[in-house]
Protein backbone atom coordinates (compact mmCIF):
# COMPACT_ATOMS: atom_id res chain seq x y z
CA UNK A 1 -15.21 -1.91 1.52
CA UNK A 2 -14.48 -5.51 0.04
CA UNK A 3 -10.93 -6.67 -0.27
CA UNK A 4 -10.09 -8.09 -3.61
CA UNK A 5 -7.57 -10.52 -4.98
CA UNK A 6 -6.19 -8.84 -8.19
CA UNK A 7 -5.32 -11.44 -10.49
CA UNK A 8 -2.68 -9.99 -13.01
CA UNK A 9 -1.87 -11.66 -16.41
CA UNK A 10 1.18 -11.41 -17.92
CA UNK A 11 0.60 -12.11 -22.15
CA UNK A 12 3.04 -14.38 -23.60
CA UNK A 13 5.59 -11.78 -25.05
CA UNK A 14 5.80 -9.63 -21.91
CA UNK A 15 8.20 -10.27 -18.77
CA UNK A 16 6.39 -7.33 -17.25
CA UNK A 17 2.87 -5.83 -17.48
CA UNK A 18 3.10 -1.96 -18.22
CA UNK A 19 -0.13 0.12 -18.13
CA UNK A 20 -0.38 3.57 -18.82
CA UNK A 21 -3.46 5.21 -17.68
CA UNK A 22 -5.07 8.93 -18.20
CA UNK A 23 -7.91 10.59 -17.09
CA UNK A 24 -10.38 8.53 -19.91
CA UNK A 25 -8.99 5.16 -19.33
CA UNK A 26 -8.58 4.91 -15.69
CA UNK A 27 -6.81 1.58 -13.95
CA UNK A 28 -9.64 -0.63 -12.70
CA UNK A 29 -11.16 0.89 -9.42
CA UNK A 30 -11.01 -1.60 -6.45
CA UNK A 31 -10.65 -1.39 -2.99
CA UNK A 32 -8.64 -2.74 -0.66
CA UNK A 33 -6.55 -5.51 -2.67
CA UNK A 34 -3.50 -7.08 -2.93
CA UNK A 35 -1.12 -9.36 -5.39
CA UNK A 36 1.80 -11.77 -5.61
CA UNK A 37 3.14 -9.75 -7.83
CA UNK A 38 5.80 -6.44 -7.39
CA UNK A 39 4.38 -3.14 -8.58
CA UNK A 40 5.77 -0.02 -9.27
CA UNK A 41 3.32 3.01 -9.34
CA UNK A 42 4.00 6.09 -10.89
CA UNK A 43 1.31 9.26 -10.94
CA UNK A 44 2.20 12.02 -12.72
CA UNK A 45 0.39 14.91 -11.16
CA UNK A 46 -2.43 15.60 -8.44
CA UNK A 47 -3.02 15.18 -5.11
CA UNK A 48 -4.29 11.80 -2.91
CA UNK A 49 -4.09 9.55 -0.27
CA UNK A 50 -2.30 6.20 0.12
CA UNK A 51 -2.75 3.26 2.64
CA UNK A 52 -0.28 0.53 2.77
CA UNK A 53 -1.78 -1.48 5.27
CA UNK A 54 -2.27 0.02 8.19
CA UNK A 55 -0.25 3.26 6.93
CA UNK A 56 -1.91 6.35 5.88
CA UNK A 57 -0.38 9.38 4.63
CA UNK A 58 -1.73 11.82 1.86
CA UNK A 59 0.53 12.93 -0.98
CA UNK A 60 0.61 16.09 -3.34
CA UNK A 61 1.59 16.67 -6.86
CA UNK A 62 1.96 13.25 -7.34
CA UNK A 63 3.69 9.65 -6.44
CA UNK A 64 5.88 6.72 -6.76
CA UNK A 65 6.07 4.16 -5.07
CA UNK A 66 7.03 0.38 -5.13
CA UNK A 67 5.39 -2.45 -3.36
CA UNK A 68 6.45 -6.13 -3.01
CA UNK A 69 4.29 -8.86 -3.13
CA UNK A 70 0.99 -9.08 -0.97
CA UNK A 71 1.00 -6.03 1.10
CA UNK A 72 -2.63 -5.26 1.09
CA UNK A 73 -3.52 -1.46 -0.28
CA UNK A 74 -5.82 1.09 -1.83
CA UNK A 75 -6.00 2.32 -5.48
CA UNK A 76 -3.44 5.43 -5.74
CA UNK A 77 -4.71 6.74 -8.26
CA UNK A 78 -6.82 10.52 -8.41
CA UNK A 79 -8.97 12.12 -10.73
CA UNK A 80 -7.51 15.86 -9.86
CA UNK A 81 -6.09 16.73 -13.36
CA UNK A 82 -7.51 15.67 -16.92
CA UNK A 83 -3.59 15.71 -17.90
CA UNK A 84 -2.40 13.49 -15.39
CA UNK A 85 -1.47 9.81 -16.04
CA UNK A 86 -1.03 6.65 -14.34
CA UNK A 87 1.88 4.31 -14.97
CA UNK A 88 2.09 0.75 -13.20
CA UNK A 89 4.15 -1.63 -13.61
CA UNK A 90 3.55 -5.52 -12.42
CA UNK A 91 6.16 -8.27 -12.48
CA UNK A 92 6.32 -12.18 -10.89
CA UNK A 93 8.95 -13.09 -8.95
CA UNK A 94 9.75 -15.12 -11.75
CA UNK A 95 11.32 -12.31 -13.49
CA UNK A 96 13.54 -11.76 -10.70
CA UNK A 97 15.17 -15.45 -9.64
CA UNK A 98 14.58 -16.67 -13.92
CA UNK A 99 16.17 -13.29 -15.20
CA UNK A 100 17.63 -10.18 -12.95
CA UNK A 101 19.43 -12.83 -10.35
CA UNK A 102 21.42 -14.14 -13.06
CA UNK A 103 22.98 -10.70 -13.49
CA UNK A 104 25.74 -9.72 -10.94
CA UNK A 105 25.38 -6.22 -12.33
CA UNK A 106 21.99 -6.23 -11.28
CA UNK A 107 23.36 -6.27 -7.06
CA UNK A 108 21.67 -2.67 -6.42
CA UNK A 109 18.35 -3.29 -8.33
CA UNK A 110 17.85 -6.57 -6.30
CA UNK A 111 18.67 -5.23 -3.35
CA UNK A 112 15.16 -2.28 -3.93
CA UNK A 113 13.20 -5.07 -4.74
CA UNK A 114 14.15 -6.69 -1.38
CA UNK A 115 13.36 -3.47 0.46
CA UNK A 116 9.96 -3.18 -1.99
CA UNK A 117 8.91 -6.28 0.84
CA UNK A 118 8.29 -3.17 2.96
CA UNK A 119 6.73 -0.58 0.85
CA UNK A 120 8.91 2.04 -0.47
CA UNK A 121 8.35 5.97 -1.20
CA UNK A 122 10.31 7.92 -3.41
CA UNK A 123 10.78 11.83 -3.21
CA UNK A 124 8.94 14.47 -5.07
CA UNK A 125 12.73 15.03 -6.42
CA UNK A 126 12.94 11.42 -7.62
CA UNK A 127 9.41 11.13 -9.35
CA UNK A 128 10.43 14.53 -11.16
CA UNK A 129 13.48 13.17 -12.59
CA UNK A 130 12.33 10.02 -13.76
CA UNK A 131 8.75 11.44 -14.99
CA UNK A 132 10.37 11.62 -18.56
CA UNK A 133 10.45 7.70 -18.56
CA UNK A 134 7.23 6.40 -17.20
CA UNK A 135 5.67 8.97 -19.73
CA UNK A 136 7.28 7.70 -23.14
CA UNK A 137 5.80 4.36 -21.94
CA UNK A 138 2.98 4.41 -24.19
CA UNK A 139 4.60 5.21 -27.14
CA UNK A 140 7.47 2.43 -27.28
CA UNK A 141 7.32 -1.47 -28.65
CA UNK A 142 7.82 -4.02 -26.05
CA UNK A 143 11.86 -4.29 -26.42
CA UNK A 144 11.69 -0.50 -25.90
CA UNK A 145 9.52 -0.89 -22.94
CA UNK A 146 11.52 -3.31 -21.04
CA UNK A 147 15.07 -1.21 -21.55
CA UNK A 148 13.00 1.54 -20.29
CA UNK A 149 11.82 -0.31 -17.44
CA UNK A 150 15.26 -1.90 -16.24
CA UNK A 151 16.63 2.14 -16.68
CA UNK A 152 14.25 3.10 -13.59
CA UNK A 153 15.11 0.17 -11.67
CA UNK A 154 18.58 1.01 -12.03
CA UNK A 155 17.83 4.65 -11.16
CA UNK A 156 15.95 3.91 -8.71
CA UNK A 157 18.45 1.88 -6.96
CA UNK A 158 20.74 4.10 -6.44
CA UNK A 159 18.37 7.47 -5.70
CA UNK A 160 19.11 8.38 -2.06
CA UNK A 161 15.85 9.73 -1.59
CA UNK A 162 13.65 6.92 -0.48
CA UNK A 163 11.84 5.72 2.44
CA UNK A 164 10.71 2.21 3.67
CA UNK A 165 6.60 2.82 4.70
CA UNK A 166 6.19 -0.39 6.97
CA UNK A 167 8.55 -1.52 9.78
CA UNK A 168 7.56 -5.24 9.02
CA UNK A 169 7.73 -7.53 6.08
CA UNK A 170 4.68 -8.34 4.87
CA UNK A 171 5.70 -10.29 1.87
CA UNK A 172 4.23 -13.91 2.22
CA UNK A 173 3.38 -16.23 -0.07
CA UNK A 174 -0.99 -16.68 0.90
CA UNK A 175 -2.99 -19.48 -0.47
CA UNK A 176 -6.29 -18.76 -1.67
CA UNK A 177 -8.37 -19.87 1.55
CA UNK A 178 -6.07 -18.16 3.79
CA UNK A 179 -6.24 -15.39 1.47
CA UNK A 180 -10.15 -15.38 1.76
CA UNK A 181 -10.34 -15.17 5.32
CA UNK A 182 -7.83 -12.44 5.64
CA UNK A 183 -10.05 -10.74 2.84
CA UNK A 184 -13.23 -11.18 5.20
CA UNK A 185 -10.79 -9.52 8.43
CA UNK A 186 -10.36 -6.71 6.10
CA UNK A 187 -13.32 -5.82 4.86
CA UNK A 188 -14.89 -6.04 8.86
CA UNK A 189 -12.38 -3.63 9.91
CA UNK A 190 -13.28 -1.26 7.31
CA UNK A 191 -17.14 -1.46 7.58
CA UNK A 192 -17.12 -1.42 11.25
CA UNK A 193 -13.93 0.50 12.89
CA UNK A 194 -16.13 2.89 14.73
CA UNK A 195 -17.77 -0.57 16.15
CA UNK A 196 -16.75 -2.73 19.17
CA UNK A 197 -14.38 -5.19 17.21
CA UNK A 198 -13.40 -8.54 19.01
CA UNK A 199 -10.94 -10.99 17.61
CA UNK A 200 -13.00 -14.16 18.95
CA UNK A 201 -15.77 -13.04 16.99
CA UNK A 202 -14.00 -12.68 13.89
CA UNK A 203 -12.51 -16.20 14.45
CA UNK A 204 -15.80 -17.66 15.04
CA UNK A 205 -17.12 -16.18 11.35
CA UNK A 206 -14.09 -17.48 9.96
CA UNK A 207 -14.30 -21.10 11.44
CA UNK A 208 -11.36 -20.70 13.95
CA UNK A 209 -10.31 -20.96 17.71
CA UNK A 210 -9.08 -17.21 18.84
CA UNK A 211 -5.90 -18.47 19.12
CA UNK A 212 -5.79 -20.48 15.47
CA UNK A 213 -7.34 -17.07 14.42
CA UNK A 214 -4.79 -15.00 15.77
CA UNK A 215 -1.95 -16.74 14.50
CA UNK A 216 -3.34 -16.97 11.13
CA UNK A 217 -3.46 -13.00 11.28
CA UNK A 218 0.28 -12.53 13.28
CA UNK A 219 1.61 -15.21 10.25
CA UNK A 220 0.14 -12.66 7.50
CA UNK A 221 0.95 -9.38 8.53
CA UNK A 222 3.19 -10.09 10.95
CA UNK A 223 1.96 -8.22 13.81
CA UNK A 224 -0.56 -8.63 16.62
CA UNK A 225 -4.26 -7.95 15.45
CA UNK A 226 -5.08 -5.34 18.30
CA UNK A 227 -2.03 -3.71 17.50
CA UNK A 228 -3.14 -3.59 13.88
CA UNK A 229 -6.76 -2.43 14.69
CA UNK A 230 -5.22 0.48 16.99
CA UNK A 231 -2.93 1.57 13.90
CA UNK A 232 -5.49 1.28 12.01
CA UNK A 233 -7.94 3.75 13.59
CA UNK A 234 -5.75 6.14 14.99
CA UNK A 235 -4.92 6.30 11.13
CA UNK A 236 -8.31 6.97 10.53
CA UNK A 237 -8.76 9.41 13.17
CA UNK A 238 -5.99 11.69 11.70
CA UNK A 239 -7.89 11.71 8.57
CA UNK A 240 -10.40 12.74 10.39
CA UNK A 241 -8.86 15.69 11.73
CA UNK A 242 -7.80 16.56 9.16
CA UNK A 243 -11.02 16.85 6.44
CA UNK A 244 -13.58 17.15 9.25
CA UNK A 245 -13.91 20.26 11.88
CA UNK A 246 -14.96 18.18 14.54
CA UNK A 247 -13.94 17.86 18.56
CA UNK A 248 -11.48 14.96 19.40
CA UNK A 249 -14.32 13.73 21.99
CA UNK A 250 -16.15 12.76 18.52
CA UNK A 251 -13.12 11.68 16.60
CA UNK A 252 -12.33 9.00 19.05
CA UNK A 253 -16.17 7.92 19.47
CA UNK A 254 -16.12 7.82 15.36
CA UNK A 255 -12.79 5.90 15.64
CA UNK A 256 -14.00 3.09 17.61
CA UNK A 257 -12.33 4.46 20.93
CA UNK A 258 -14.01 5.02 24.15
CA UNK A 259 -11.72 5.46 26.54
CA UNK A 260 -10.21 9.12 26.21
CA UNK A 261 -6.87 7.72 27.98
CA UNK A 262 -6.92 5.06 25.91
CA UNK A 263 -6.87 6.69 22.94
CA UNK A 264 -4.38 9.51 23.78
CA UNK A 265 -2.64 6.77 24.90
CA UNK A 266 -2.63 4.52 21.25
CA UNK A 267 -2.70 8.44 19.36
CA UNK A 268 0.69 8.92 20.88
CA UNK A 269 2.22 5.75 20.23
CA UNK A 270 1.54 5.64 16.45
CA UNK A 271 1.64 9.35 15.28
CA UNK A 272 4.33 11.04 18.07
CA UNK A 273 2.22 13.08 19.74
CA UNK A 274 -1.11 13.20 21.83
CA UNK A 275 -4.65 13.87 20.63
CA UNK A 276 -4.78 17.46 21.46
CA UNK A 277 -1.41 18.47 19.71
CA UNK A 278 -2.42 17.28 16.31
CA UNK A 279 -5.36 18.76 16.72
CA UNK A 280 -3.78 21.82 17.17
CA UNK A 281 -1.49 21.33 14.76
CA UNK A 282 -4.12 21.05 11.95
């Protein structure tokens, strides 16, 4: 899978960019990518998966959620229903130091788009209530459209239904080489997970010592890189419980584990229980 930078332009007489999507006119299909800009996603019906980072969780009958700047992450989107629709919503920080900061009635909204720097979920409850106003999108001029859109911020703000999806920020401001090489880190974990995956030869394709490599990667995402790997495939083993009647020998071998203790071990630590139990559980 190749990670992409999505650059996102903003036309002269928008603050925001507002895209609805339906089953005919589907947002662009990329893989792993991320932004400097905040988004807001909003699907109306269907089921899917998501992965914020490292984070992997599958969702039903829909989803909205809201993402700060440069947390790398897959499309959202699904094909389920003909009726559904997509709704997402970009914005610069611009818009949010030039316009909402100058607002002191705008205290709550700022404060979600602080805690957006971590990923944020909102309930099946939440995406229900506020379905009425990502769907009207379409149909409004742009003064219309911007009301609308400072209406679910506001709502949003104050729902008490919502969830934080990493534990770290990942929000950083990436230059475009730094940006490439993280890109390159990416797309190797993807293709090759189930592979033996070192860090110093990663840093030797990217033109770094191990250590320059693996404080490159700590300053991005803010965590270790082994730690991220482990995340990372115990994430994909669980997936593979779940869609695949297989034995958790071959899970872990398909994972890119190969020590059973090992991986109970990592299982444990980043889904709560051992290898065996979720197993069972599915």
């Amino acid at each position: 899978m190749k990670v992409s930078y999505e650059q996102i332009y903003l036309t002269s007489s928008s603050s925001v960019k507002i895209e609805s999507y339906t089953h005919k006119s589907q947002c662009d299909s990329v893989s792993w990518h991320l932004h400097p800009e905040y988004e807001l996603v909003f699907i109306k019906s269907g089921k899917g998966s998501i992965q914020i980072d490292s984070h992997f969780e599958e969702y039903s009958d829909g989803l909205l959620v809201f993402l700060g700047p440069n947390i790398p992450h897959m499309p959202f989107g699904n094909k389920q229903f003909k009726s559904n629709m997509e709704v997402v919503i970009q914005f610069p920080k611009s818009f949010i130091d030039e316009k909402l900061a100058h607002f002191p009635e705008f205290d709550m909204v700022l404060k979600l788009i602080e805690k957006s720097n971590n990923g944020i979920l909102f309930s099946p409850e939440t995406h229900k209530k506020l379905s009425p106003l990502f769907l009207k999108f379409n149909k409004q001029n742009a003064t219309a459209r911007l009301l609308n859109f400072i209406t679910i911020l506001h709502l949003l703000s104050i729902s008490s239904d919502q969830r934080t999806v990493l534990k770290e920020k990942l929000s950083l401001d990436i230059n475009q080489h730094t940006f490439e090489r993280i890109s390159k880190v990416y797309q190797h974990i993807n293709d090759h997970y189930a592979d033996e995956i070192r860090s110093d030869a990663l840093a030797k394709e990217l033109g770094l010592t191990p250590n320059s490599f693996c404080r490159m990667f700590k300053t991005i995402t803010q965590r270790n890189f082994i730690d991220f790997l482990n995340e990372f495939r115990v994430k994909k083993a669980q997936e593979y419980f779940e869609h695949h009647d297989t034995s958790i020998s071959a899970v872990m071998y398909q994972c890119g584990f190969n020590d059973p203790s090992y991986f109970a071990k990592q299982f444990k630590k980043y889904s709560g229980m051992t290898p065996s139990q979720y197993y069972n559980q599915i």
